[in-house]
C-alpha atoms as a PDB file:
ATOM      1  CA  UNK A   1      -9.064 -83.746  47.076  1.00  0.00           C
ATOM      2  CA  UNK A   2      -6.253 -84.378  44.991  1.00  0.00           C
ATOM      3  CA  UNK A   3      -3.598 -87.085  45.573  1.00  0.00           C
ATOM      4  CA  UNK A   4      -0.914 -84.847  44.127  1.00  0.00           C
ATOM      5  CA  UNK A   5       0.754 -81.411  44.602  1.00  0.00           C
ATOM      6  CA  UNK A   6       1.934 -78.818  41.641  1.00  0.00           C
ATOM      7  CA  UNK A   7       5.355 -79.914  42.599  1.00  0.00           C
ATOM      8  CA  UNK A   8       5.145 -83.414  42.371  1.00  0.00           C
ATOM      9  CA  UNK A   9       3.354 -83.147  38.587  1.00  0.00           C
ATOM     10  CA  UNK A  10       6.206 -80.526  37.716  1.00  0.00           C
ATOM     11  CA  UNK A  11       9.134 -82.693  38.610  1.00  0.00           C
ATOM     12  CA  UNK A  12       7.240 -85.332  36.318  1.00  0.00           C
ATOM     13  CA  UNK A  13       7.965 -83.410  33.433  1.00  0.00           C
ATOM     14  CA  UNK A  14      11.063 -83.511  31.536  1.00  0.00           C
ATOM     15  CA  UNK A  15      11.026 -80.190  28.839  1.00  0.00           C
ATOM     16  CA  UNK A  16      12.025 -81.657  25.555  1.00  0.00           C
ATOM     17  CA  UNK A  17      14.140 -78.597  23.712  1.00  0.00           C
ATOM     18  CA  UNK A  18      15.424 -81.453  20.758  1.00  0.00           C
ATOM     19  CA  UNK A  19      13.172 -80.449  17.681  1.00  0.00           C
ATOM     20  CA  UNK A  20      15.679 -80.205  14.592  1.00  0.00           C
ATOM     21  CA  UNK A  21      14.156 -76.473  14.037  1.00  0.00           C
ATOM     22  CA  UNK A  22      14.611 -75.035  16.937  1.00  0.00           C
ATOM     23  CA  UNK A  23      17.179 -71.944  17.463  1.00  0.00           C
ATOM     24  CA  UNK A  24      19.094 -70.639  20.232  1.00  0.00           C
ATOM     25  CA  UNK A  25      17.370 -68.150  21.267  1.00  0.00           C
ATOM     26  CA  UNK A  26      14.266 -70.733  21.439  1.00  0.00           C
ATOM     27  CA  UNK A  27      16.211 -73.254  23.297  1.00  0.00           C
ATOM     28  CA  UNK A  28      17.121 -70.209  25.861  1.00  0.00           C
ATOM     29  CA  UNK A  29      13.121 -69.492  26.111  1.00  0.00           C
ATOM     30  CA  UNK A  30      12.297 -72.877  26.612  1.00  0.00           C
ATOM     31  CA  UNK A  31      15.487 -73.165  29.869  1.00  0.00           C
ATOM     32  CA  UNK A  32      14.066 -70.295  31.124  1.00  0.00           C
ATOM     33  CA  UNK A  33      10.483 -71.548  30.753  1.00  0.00           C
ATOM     34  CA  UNK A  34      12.004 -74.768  32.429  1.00  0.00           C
ATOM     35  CA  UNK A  35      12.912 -73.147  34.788  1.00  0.00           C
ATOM     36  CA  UNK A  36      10.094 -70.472  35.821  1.00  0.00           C
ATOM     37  CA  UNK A  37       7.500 -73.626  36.235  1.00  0.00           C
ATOM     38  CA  UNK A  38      10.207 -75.932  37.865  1.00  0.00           C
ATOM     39  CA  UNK A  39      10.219 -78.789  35.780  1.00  0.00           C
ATOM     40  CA  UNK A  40      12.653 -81.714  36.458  1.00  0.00           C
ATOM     41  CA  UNK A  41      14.615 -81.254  33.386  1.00  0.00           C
ATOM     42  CA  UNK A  42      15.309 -79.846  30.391  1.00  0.00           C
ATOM     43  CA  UNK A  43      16.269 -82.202  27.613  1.00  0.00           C
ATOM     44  CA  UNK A  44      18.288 -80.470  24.968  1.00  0.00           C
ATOM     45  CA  UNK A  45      19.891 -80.538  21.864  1.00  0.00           C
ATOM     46  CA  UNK A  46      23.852 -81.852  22.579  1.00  0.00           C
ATOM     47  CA  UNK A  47      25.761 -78.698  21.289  1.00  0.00           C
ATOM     48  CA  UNK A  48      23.317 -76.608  23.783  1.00  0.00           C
ATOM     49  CA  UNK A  49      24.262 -78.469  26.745  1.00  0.00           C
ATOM     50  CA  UNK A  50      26.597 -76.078  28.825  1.00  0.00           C
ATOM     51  CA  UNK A  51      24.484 -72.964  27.452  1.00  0.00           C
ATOM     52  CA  UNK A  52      21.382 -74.413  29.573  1.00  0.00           C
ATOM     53  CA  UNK A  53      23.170 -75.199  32.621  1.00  0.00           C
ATOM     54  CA  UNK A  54      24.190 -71.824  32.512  1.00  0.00           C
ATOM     55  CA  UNK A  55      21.088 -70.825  32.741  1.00  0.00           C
ATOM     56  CA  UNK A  56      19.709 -72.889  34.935  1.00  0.00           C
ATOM     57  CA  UNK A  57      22.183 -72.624  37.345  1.00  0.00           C
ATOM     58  CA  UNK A  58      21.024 -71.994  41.137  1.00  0.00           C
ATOM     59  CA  UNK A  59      17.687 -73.457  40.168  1.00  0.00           C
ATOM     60  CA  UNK A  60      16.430 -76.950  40.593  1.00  0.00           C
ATOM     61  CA  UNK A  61      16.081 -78.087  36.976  1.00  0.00           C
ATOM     62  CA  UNK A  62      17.977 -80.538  35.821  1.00  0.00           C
ATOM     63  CA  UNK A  63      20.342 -80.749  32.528  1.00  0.00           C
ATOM     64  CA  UNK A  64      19.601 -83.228  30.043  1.00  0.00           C
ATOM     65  CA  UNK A  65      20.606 -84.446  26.569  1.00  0.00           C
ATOM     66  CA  UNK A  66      20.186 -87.626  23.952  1.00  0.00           C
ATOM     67  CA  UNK A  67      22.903 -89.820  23.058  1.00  0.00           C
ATOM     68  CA  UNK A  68      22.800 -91.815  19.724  1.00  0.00           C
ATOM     69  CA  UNK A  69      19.833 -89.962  18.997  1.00  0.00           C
ATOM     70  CA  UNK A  70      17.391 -90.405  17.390  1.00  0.00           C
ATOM     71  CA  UNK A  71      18.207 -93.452  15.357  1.00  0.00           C
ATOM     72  CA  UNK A  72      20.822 -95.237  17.404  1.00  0.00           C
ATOM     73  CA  UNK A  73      22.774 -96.582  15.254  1.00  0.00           C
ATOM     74  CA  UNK A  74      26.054 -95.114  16.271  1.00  0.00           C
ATOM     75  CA  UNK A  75      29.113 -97.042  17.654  1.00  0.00           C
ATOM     76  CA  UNK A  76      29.014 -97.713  21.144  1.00  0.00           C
ATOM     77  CA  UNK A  77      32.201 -96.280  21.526  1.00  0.00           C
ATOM     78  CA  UNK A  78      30.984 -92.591  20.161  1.00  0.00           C
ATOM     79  CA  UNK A  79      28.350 -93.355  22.160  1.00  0.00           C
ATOM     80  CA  UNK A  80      30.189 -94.020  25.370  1.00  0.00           C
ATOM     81  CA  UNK A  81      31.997 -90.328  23.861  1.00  0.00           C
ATOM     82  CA  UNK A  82      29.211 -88.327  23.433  1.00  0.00           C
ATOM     83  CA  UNK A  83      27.752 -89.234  27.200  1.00  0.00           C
ATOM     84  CA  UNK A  84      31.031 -87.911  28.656  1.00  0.00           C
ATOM     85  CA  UNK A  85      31.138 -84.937  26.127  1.00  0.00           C
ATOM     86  CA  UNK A  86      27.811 -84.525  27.697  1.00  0.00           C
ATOM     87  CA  UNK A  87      28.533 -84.617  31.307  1.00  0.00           C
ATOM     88  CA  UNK A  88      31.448 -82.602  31.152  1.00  0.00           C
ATOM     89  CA  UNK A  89      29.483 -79.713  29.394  1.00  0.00           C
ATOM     90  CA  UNK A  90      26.770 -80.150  32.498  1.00  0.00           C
ATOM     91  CA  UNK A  91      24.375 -82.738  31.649  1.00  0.00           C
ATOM     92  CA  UNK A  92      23.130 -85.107  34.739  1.00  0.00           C
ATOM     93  CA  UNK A  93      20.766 -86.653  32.618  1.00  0.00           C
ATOM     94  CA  UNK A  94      20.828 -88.818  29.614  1.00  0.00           C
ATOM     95  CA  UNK A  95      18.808 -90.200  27.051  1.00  0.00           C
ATOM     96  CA  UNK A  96      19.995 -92.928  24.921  1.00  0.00           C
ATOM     97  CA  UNK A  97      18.734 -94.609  21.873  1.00  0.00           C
ATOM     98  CA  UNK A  98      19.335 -98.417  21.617  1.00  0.00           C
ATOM     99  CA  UNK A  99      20.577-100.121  18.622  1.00  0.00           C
ATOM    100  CA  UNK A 100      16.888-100.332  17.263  1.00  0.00           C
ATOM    101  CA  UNK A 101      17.779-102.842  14.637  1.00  0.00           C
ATOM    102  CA  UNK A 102      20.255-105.010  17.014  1.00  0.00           C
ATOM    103  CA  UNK A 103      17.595-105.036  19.117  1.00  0.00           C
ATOM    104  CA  UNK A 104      15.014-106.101  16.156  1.00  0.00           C
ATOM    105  CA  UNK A 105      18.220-109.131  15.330  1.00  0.00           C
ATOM    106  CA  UNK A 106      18.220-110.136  18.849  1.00  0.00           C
ATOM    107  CA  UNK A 107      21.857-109.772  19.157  1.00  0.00           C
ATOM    108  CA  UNK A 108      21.232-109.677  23.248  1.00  0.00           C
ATOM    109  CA  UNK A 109      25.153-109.898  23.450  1.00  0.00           C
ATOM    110  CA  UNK A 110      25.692-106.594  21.662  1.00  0.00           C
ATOM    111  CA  UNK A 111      22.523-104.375  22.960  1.00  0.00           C
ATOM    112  CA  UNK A 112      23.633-105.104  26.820  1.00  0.00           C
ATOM    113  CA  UNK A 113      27.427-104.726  26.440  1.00  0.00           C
ATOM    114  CA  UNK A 114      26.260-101.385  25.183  1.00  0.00           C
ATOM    115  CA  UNK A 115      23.732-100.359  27.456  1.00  0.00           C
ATOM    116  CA  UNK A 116      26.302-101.849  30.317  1.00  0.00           C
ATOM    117  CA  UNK A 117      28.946 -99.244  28.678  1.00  0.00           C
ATOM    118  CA  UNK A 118      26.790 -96.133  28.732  1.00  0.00           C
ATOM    119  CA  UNK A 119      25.492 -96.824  32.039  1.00  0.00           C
ATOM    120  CA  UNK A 120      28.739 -97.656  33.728  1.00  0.00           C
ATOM    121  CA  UNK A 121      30.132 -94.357  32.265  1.00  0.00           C
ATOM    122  CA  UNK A 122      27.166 -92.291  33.668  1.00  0.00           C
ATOM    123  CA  UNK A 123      26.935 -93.842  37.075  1.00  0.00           C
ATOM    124  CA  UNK A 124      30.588 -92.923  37.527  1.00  0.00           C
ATOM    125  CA  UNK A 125      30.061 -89.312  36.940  1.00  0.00           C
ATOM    126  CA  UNK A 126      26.726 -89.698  39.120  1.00  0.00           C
ATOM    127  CA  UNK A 127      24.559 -89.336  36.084  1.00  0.00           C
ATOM    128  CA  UNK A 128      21.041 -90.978  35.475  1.00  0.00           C
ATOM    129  CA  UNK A 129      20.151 -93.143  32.135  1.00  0.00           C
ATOM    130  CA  UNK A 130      17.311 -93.246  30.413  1.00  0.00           C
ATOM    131  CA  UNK A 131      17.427 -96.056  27.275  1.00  0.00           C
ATOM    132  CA  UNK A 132      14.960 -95.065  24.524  1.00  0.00           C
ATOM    133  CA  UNK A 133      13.266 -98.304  23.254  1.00  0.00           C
ATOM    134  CA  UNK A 134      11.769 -96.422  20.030  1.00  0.00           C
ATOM    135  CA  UNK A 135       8.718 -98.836  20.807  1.00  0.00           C
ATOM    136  CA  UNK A 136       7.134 -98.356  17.513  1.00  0.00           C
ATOM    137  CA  UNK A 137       9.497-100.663  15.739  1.00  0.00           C
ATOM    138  CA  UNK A 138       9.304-103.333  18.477  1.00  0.00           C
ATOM    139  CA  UNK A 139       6.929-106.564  19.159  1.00  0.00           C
ATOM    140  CA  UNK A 140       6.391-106.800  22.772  1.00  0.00           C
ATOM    141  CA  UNK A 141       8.718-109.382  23.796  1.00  0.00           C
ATOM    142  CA  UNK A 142      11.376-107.018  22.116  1.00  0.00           C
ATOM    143  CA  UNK A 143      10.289-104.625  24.971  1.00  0.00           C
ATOM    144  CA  UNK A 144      10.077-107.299  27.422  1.00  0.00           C
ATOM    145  CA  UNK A 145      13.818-108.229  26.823  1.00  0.00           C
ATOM    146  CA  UNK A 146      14.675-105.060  26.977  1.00  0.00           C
ATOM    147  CA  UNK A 147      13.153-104.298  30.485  1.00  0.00           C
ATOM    148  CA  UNK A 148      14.837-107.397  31.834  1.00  0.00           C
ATOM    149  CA  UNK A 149      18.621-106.200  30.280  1.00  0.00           C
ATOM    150  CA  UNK A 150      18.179-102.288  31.656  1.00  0.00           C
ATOM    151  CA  UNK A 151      17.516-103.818  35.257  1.00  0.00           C
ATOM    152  CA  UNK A 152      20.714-106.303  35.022  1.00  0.00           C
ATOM    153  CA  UNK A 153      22.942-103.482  34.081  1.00  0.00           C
ATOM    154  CA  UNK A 154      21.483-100.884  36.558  1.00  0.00           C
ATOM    155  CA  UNK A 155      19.553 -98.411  33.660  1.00  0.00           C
ATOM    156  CA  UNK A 156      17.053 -95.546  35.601  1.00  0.00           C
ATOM    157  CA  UNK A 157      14.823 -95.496  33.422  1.00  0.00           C
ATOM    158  CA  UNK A 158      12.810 -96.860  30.217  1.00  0.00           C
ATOM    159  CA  UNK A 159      11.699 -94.606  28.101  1.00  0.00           C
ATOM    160  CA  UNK A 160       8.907 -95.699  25.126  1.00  0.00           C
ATOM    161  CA  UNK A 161      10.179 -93.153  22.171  1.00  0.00           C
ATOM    162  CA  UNK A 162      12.201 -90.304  20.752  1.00  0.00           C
ATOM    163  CA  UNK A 163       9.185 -88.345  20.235  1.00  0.00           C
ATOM    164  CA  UNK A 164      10.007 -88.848  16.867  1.00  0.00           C
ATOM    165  CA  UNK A 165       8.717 -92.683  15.597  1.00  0.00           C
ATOM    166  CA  UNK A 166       5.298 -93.452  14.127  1.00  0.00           C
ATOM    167  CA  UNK A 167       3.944 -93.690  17.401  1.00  0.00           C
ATOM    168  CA  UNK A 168       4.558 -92.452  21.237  1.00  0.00           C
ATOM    169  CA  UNK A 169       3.478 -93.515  24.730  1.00  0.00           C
ATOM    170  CA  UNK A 170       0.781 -95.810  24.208  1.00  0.00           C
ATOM    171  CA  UNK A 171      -0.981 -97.795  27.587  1.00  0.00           C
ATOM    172  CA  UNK A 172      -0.316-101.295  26.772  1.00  0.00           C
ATOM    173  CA  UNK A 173       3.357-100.351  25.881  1.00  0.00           C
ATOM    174  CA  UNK A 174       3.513 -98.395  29.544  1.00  0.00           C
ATOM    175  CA  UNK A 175       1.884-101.116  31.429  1.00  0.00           C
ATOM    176  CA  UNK A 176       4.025-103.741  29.784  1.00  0.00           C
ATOM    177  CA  UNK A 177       6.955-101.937  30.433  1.00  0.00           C
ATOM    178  CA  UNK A 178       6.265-101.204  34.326  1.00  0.00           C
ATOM    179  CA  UNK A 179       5.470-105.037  34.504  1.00  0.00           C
ATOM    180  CA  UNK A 180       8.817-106.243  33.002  1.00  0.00           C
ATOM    181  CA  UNK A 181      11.086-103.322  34.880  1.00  0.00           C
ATOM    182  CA  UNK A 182      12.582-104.050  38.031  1.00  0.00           C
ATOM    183  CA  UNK A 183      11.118-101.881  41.027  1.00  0.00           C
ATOM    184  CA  UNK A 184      14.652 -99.258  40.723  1.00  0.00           C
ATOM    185  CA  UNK A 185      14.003 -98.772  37.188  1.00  0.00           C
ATOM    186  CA  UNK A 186      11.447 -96.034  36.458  1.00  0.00           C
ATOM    187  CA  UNK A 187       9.261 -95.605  33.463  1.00  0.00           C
ATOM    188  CA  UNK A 188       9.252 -92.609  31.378  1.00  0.00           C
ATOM    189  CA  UNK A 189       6.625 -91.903  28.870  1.00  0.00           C
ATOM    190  CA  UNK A 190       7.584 -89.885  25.969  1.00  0.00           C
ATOM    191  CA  UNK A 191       5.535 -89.146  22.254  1.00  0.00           C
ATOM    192  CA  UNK A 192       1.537 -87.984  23.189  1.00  0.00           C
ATOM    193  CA  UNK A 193       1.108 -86.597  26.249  1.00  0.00           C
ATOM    194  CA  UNK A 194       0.008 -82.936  25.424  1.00  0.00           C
ATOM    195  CA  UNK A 195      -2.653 -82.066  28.365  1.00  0.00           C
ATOM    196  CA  UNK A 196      -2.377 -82.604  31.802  1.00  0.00           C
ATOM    197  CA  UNK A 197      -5.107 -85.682  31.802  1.00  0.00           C
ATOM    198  CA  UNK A 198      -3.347 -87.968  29.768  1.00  0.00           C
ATOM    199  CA  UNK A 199      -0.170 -87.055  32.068  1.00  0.00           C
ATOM    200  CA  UNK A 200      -2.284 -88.387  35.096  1.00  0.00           C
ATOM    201  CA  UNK A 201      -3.545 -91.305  33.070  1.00  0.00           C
ATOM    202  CA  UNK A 202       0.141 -92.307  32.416  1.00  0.00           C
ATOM    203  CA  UNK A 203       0.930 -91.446  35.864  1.00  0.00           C
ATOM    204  CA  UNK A 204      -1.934 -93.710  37.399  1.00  0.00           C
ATOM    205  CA  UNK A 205      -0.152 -96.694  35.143  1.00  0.00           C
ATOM    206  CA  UNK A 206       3.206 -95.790  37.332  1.00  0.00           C
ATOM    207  CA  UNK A 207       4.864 -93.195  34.645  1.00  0.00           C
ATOM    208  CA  UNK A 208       7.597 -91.060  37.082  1.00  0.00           C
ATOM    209  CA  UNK A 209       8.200 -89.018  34.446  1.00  0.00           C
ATOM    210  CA  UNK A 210       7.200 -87.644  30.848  1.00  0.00           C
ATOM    211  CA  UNK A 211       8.945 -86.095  27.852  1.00  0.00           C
ATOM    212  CA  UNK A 212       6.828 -82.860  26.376  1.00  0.00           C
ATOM    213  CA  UNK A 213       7.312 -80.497  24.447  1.00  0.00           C
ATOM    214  CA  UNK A 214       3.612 -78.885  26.117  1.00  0.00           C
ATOM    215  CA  UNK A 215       4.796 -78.694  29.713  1.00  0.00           C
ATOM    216  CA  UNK A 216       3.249 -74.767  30.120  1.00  0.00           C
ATOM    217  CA  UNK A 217      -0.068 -76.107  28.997  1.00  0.00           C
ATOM    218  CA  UNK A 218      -0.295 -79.016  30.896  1.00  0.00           C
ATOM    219  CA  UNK A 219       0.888 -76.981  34.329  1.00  0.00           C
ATOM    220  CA  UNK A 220      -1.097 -74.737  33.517  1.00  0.00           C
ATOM    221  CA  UNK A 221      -3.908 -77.336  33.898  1.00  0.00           C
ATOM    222  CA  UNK A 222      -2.945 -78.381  36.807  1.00  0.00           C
ATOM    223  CA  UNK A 223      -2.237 -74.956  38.365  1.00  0.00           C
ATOM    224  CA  UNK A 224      -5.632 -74.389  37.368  1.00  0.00           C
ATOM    225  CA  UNK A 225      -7.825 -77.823  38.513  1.00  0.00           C
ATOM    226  CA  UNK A 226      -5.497 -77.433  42.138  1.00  0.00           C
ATOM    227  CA  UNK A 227      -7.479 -74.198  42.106  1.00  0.00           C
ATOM    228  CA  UNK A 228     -10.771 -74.980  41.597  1.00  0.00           C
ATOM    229  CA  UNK A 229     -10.176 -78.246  44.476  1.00  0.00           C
END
């Protein structure tokens, strides 16, 4: 019997709509696809913003966009901007890239104040943060710090990758990650989970939720294994 229903592995999944290729019209498929399997977000490109929450309006999907992606090297100050462009377009839901090489310097001082910043300015509009790590740069007691910073300044989430790096969501990085995170901050998994067994393999390591781009194919799967059990 399984430990999980369709709804709970849906609400897992947060439908990445960020690839630099994709169209309007594709980014309108993908809300509505979003939205037909009841995902717990979209994550879109920034200029889309408002155009998904239009569409997904009455529905239970959430909006979602980056900030200082994917390289985050912007100023915290346009990135303090962008996350209240964001909100005030729709987005609940934000995804931000830490200063990767501050971060690599150690400069503690600097990556917090800026985290603090962006999370402050969410929380006061009632939105969630998610701070990309971009883990393929990092050595593990990069990570480590970085866990320890997002639960003193009240982050939601970690989140292992843009998607974009060398590498994605690998186990040791997730279990390292849930080990160093406060209880109240979740982990999300994002970069290499394409079927719906590696999503329950990241969710038995205490993954809440995943970025993918294959979120009809993996629900599928499940659709299909509830099914058969």
């Amino acid at each position: 019997m399984a430990d999980f229903t369709y709804t709970q592995i849906a609400k897992m999944i947060d439908h990445s709509l960020l690839q630099q290729q994709l169209t309007d019209d594709e980014m309108d498929q993908g809300c509505r696809l979003a939205r037909e399997y009841d995902v717990a977000s979209v994550c879109i490109k920034p200029y889309a913003v408002a155009r998904a929450k239009e569409l997904l309006a009455g529905s239970t999907v959430a909006v979602g966009t980056t900030i200082g992606f994917p390289h985050g090297g912007h100023v915290t100050s346009i990135k303090v901007a962008e996350s209240i462009q964001a909100m005030k377009d729709g987005a609940i839901e934000l995804d931000m890239v830490v200063n990767i090489g501050k971060v690599l310097g150690k400069d503690w001082t600097y990556v917090k104040a800026e985290l603090r910043a962006v999370v402050e300015t969410a929380h006061a509009q009632k939105a969630l943060v998610k701070v990309i790590f971009e883990n393929c740069f990092l050595q593990d007691e990069h990570k480590q710090k970085l866990c320890e910073i997002c639960g003193e300044v009240g982050a939601d989430f970690v989140k292992t990758s843009t998607g974009y790096g060398s590498t994605g969501a690998t186990d040791d990085d997730l279990k390292l990650m849930r080990k160093h995170s406060p209880p109240n901050v979740q982990v999300k998994a994002a970069g290499g989970v394409r079927n719906f067994d590696r999503l329950l393999v990241v969710r038995s390591i205490g993954v809440t939720r995943v970025g993918a781009t294959a979120s009809k194919p993996i629900l599928d799967e499940c659709k299909a294994f509830l099914m058969k059990g």
